[in-house]
Protein backbone atom coordinates (compact mmCIF):
# COMPACT_ATOMS: atom_id res chain seq x y z
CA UNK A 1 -4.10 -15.25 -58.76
CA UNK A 2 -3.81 -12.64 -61.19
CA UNK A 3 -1.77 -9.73 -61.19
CA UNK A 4 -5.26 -7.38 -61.51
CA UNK A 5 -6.70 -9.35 -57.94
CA UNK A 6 -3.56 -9.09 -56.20
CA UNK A 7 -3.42 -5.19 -56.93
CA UNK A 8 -6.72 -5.06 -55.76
CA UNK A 9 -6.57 -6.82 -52.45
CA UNK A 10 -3.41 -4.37 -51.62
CA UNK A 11 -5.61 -1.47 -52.08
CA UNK A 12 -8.46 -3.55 -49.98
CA UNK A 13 -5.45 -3.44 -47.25
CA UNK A 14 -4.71 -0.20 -48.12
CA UNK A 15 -7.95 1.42 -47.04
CA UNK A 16 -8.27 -0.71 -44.26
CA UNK A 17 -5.40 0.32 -42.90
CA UNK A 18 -6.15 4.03 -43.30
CA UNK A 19 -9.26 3.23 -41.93
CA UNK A 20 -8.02 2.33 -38.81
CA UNK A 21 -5.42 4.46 -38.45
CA UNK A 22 -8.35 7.62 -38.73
CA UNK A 23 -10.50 6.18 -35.92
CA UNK A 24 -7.22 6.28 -33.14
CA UNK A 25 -7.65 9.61 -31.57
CA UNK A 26 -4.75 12.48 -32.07
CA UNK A 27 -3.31 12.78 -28.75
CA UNK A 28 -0.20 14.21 -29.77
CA UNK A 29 0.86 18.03 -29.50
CA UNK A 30 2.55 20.05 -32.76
CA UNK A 31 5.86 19.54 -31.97
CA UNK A 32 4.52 15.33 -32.23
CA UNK A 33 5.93 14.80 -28.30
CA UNK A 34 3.25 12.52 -26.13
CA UNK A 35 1.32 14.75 -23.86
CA UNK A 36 2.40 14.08 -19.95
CA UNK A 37 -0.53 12.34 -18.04
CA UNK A 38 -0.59 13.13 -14.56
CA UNK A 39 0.63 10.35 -11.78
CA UNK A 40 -2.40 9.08 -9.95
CA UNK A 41 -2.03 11.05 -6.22
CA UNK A 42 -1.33 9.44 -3.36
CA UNK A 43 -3.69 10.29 -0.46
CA UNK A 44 -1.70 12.24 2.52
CA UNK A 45 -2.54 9.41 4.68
CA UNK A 46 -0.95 7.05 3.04
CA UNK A 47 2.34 8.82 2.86
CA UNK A 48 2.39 9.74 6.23
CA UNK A 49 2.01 6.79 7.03
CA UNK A 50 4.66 5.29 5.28
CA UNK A 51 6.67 7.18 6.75
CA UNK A 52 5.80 7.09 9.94
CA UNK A 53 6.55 3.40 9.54
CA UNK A 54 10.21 4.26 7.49
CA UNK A 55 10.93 6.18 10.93
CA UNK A 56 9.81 2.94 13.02
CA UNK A 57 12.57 1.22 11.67
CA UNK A 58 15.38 3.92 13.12
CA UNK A 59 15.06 3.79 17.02
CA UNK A 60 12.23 2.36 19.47
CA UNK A 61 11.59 6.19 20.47
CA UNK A 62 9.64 5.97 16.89
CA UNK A 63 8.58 3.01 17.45
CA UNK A 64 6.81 3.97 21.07
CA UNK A 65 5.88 7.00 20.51
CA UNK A 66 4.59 7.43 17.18
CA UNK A 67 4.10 4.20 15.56
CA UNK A 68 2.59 2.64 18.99
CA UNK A 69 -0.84 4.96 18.96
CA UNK A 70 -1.50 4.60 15.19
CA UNK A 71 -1.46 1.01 15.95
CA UNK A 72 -3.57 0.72 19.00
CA UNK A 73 -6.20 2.85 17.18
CA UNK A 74 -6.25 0.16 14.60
CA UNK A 75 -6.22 -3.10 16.97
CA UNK A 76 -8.86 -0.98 18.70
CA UNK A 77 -11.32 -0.77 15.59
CA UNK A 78 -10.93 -4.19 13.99
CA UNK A 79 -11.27 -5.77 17.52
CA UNK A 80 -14.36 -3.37 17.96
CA UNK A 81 -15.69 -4.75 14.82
CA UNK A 82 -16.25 -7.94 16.78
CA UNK A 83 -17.29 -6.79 19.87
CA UNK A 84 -14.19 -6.94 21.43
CA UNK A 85 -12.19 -4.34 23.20
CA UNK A 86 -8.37 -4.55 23.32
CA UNK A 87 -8.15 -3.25 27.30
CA UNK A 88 -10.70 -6.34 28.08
CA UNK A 89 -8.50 -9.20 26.67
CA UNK A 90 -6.82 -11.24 28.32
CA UNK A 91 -3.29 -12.02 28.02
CA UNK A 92 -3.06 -15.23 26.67
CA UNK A 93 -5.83 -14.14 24.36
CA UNK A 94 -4.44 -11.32 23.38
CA UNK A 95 -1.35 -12.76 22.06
CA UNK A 96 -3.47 -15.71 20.11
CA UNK A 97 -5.31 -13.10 18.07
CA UNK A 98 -2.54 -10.43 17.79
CA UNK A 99 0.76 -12.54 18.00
CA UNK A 100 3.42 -11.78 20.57
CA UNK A 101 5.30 -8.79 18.78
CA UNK A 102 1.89 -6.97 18.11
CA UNK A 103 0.88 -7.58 21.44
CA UNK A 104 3.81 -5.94 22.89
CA UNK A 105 3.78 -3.68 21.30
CA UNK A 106 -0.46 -2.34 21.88
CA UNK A 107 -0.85 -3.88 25.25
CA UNK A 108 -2.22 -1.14 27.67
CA UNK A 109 0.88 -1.59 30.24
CA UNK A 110 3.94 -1.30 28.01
CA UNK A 111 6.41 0.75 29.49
CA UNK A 112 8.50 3.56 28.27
CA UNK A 113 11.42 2.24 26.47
CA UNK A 114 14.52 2.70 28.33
CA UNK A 115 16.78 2.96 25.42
CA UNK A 116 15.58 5.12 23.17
CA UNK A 117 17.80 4.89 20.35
CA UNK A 118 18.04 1.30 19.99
CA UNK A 119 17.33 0.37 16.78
CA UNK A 120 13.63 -0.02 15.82
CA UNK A 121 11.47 -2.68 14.30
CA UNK A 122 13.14 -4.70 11.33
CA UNK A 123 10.68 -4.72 8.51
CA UNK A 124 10.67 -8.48 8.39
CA UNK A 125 8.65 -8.05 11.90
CA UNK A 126 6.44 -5.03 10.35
CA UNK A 127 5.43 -7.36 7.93
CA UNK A 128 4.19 -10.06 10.38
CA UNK A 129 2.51 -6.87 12.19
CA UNK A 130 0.72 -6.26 9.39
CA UNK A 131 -0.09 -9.82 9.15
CA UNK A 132 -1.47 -10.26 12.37
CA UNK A 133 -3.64 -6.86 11.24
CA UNK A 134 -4.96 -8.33 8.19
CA UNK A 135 -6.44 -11.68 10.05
CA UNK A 136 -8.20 -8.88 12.26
């Protein structure tokens, strides 16, 4: 090639370049710093309940008395959504669809714990709760 086409394909680039660099849109403030996009909110319900399920995993008073009816309201509605009622199962039933440690812990009858401050549920367990909600 000769020195004249070379020169002219740089300038080609040249343009090109500037080109593309006009058609990006200035998003950038005087002093050149990025402007600060605001973090997607989280809905209230959503943090509440995460913590409401952070506080599950201190003592089975949690557990009982908080966790317990936000669950049941949930078995309750999916089951519903089948035409099925939770008080109506039996049993056996029960504990194919929900799994033991779900069922124990929704099942109309559960007492009172009698230690309050034992510890709560592991999340390993919440996990398999949420599981068993899923398949729902």
């Amino acid at each position: 090639m000769t020195l004249l086409v070379e020169i002219a394909l740089i300038v080609v680039a040249a343009l090109g370049l500037l080109v593309c660099v006009s058609l990006v849109p200035a998003h950038r403030s005087a002093g050149g710093a990025r402007p600060v996009l605001p973090r997607p909110s989280r809905p209230d319900q959503l943090i509440a309940l995460e913590r409401l399920v952070s506080a599950a995993q201190v003592s089975t008073l949690e557990v009982h008395a908080h966790l317990r009816p936000v669950l049941i309201e949930i078995v309750s509605r999916r089951l519903a959504s089948r035409g099925r009622r939770l008080d109506a199962m039996s049993e056996p039933d029960a504990r194919q669809v929900l799994g033991d440690r779900l069922w124990e812990l929704v099942r109309p009858d559960r007492p009172f714990p009698e230690d309050r401050w034992a510890p709560g549920l592991p999340a390993e367990e919440l996990r398999a709760m949420l599981v068993a909600l899923e398949r729902l």
